[in-house]
Structure formats: C-alpha cells, structure tokens
Protein backbone atom coordinates (compact mmCIF):
# COMPACT_ATOMS: atom_id res chain seq x y z
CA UNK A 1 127.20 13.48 72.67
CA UNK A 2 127.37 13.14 69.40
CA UNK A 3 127.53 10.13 66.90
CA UNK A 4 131.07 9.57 66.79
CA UNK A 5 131.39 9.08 70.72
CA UNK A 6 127.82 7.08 71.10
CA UNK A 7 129.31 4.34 68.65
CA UNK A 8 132.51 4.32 70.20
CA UNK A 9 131.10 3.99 74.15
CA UNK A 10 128.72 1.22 73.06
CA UNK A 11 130.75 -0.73 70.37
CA UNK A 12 127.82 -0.16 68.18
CA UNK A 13 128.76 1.40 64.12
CA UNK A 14 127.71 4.61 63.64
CA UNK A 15 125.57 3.42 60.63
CA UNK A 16 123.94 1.36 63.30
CA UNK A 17 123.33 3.92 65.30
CA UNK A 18 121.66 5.73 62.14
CA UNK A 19 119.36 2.45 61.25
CA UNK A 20 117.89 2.82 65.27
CA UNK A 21 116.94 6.10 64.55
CA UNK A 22 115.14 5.06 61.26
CA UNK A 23 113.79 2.77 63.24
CA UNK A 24 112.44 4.68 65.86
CA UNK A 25 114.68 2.83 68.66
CA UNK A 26 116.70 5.86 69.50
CA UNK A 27 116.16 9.51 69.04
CA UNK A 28 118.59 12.43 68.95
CA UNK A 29 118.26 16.10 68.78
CA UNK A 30 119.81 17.98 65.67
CA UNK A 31 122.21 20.88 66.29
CA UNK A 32 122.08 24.28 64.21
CA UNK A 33 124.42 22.23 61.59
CA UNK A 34 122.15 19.64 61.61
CA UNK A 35 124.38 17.18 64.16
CA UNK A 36 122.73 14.67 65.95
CA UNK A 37 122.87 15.00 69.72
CA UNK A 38 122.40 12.15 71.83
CA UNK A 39 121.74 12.42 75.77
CA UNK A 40 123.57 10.63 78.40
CA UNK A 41 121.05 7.93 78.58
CA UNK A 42 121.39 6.95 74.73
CA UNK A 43 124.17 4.22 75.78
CA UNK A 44 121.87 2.36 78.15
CA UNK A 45 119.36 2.25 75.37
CA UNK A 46 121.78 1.37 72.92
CA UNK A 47 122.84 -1.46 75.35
CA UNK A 48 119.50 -2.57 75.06
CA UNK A 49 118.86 -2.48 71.82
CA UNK A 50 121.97 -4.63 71.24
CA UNK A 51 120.59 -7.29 73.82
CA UNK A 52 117.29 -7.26 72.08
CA UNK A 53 118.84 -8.11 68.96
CA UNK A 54 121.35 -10.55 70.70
CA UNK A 55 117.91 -12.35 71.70
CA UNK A 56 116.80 -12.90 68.19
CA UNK A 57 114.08 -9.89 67.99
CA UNK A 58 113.20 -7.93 65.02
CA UNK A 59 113.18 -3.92 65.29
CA UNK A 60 109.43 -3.92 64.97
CA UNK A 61 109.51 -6.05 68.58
CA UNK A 62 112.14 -4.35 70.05
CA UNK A 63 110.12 -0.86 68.96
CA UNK A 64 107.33 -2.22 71.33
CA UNK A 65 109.60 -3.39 73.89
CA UNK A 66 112.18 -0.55 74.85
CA UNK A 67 109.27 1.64 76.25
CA UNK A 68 108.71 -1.11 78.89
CA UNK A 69 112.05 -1.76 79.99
CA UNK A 70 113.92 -0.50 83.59
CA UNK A 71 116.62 2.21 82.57
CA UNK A 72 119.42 2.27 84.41
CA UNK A 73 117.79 4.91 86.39
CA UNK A 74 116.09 1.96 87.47
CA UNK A 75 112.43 4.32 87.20
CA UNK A 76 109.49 2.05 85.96
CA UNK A 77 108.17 1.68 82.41
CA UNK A 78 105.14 0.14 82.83
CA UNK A 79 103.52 -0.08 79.29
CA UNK A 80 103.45 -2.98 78.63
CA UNK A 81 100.23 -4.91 76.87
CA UNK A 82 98.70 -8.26 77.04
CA UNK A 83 99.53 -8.93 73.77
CA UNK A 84 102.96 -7.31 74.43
CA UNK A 85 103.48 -10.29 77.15
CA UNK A 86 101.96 -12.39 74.79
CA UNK A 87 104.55 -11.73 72.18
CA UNK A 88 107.20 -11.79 74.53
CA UNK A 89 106.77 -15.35 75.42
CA UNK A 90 106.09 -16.62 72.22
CA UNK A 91 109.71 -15.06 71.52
CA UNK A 92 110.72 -16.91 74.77
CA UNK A 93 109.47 -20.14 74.15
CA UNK A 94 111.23 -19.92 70.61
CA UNK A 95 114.49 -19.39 72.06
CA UNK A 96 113.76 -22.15 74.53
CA UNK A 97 113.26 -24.62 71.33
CA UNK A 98 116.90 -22.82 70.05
CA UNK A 99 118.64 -23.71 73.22
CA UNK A 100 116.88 -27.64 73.46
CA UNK A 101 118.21 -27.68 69.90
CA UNK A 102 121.42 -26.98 70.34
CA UNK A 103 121.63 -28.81 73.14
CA UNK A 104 120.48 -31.82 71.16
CA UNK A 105 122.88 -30.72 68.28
CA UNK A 106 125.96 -30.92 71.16
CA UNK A 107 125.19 -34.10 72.00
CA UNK A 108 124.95 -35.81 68.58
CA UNK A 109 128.69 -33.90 67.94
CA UNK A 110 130.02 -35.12 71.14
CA UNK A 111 128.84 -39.20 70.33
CA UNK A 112 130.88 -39.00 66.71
CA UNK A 113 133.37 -37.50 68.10
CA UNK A 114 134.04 -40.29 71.08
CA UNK A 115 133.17 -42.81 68.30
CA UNK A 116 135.83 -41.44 66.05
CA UNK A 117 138.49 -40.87 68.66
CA UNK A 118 137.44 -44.23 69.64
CA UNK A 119 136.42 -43.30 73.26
CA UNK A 120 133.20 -44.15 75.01
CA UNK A 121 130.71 -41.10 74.21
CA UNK A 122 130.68 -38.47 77.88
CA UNK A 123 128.75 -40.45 80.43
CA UNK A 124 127.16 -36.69 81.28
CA UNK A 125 125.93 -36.56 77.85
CA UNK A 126 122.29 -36.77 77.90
CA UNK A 127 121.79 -35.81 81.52
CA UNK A 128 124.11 -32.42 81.14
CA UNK A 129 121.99 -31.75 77.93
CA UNK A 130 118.73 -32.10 79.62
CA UNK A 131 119.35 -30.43 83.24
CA UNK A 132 121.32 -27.38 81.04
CA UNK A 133 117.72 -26.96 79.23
CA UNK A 134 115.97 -26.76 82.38
C-alpha cells in the first residue's frame, strides 16, 4: 500500500509516517518511481508505534522496543535485553509517578471545588485516589 492509504487506515499523517521511516520504526520498499510501498503488516506496526508514543517513549526507545513486541501474527519476538527490561521499567515506574501525580492533582481540584461550591469535599476522595494507583 502506499503512503496515502497507510495514513489514512491508521489515522497517522503521512509526514508521520515519513519521520518513522527516518527513524528507522517503519520501512517501505520504493517502486520504479521511487513510491514507497508498505506491506500489510505496516498498520499493526504503525499501531504500535502510536501506543509507544501514547506511553511517553522517545523514538530512540521505541527503535529498541518494536523488534520485541507480538505482531498481530501473534509469532514471538524475543530480543529483548537486560538492559532493554531495564529501560522498560524505569519508563514504567515513571509513568507510575505520572499517574500517582495526577491522581494527587485530582484530588486537590476536587477539595476547591467542594469548598467553592460550598459542599463537603467527595468522601471517596483519598481512598478512590489511592486504590486507582494501585
């Protein structure tokens, strides 16, 4: 498939698409006029790729990643390094602080806005916040 059709199955902009490839996330073959031709399994990659970012990574992570990950053929990609995992976690546990932060960030929000409604703050407040992060 070419370009055109890739960014308009996976949502993603064509000068996206183009920045992967510079990248080194996505490859395509070039055509006689100098086309790029994706396969059928670009769009699952591009899926990923999207999720990766989504997540908070940086290309040069998501570079290291994509070769370890399930396609939807479901076949095994099994890659992956110590320090791989190592990163990965350390990316993990960052976006665990994120979510405790925002959690915490919620909370404060909800107790001005009881106060200035004048209601009592949500009696769920803390507990929600702290059995959400779990």
């Amino acid at each position: 498939m070419r370009i055109g059709e890739l960014a308009r199955r996976t949502g993603v902009s064509e000068r996206s698409l183009r920045y992967y490839e510079q990248q080194g996330l996505l490859t395509a073959r070039r055509t006689e006029g100098g086309h790029r031709e994706y396969p059928e399994a670009a769009v699952d990659r591009v899926v990923h790729i999207q999720e990766l970012f989504a997540a908070g990574l940086h290309s040069r992570t998501i570079y290291k990643i994509l070769p370890c990950m399930r396609d939807s053929d479901g076949g095994p990609n099994e890659i992956a390094t110590p320090l791989l995992v190592e990163e990965l976690t350390a990316q993990r546990e960052r976006i665990d602080r994120t979510i405790n932060d925002l959690l915490r960030s919620r909370e404060v929000l909800d107790e001005v806005i009881a106060t200035a409604a004048g209601t009592p703050p949500p009696a769920s407040g803390r507990q929600a916040a702290s059995s959400e992060a779990a």
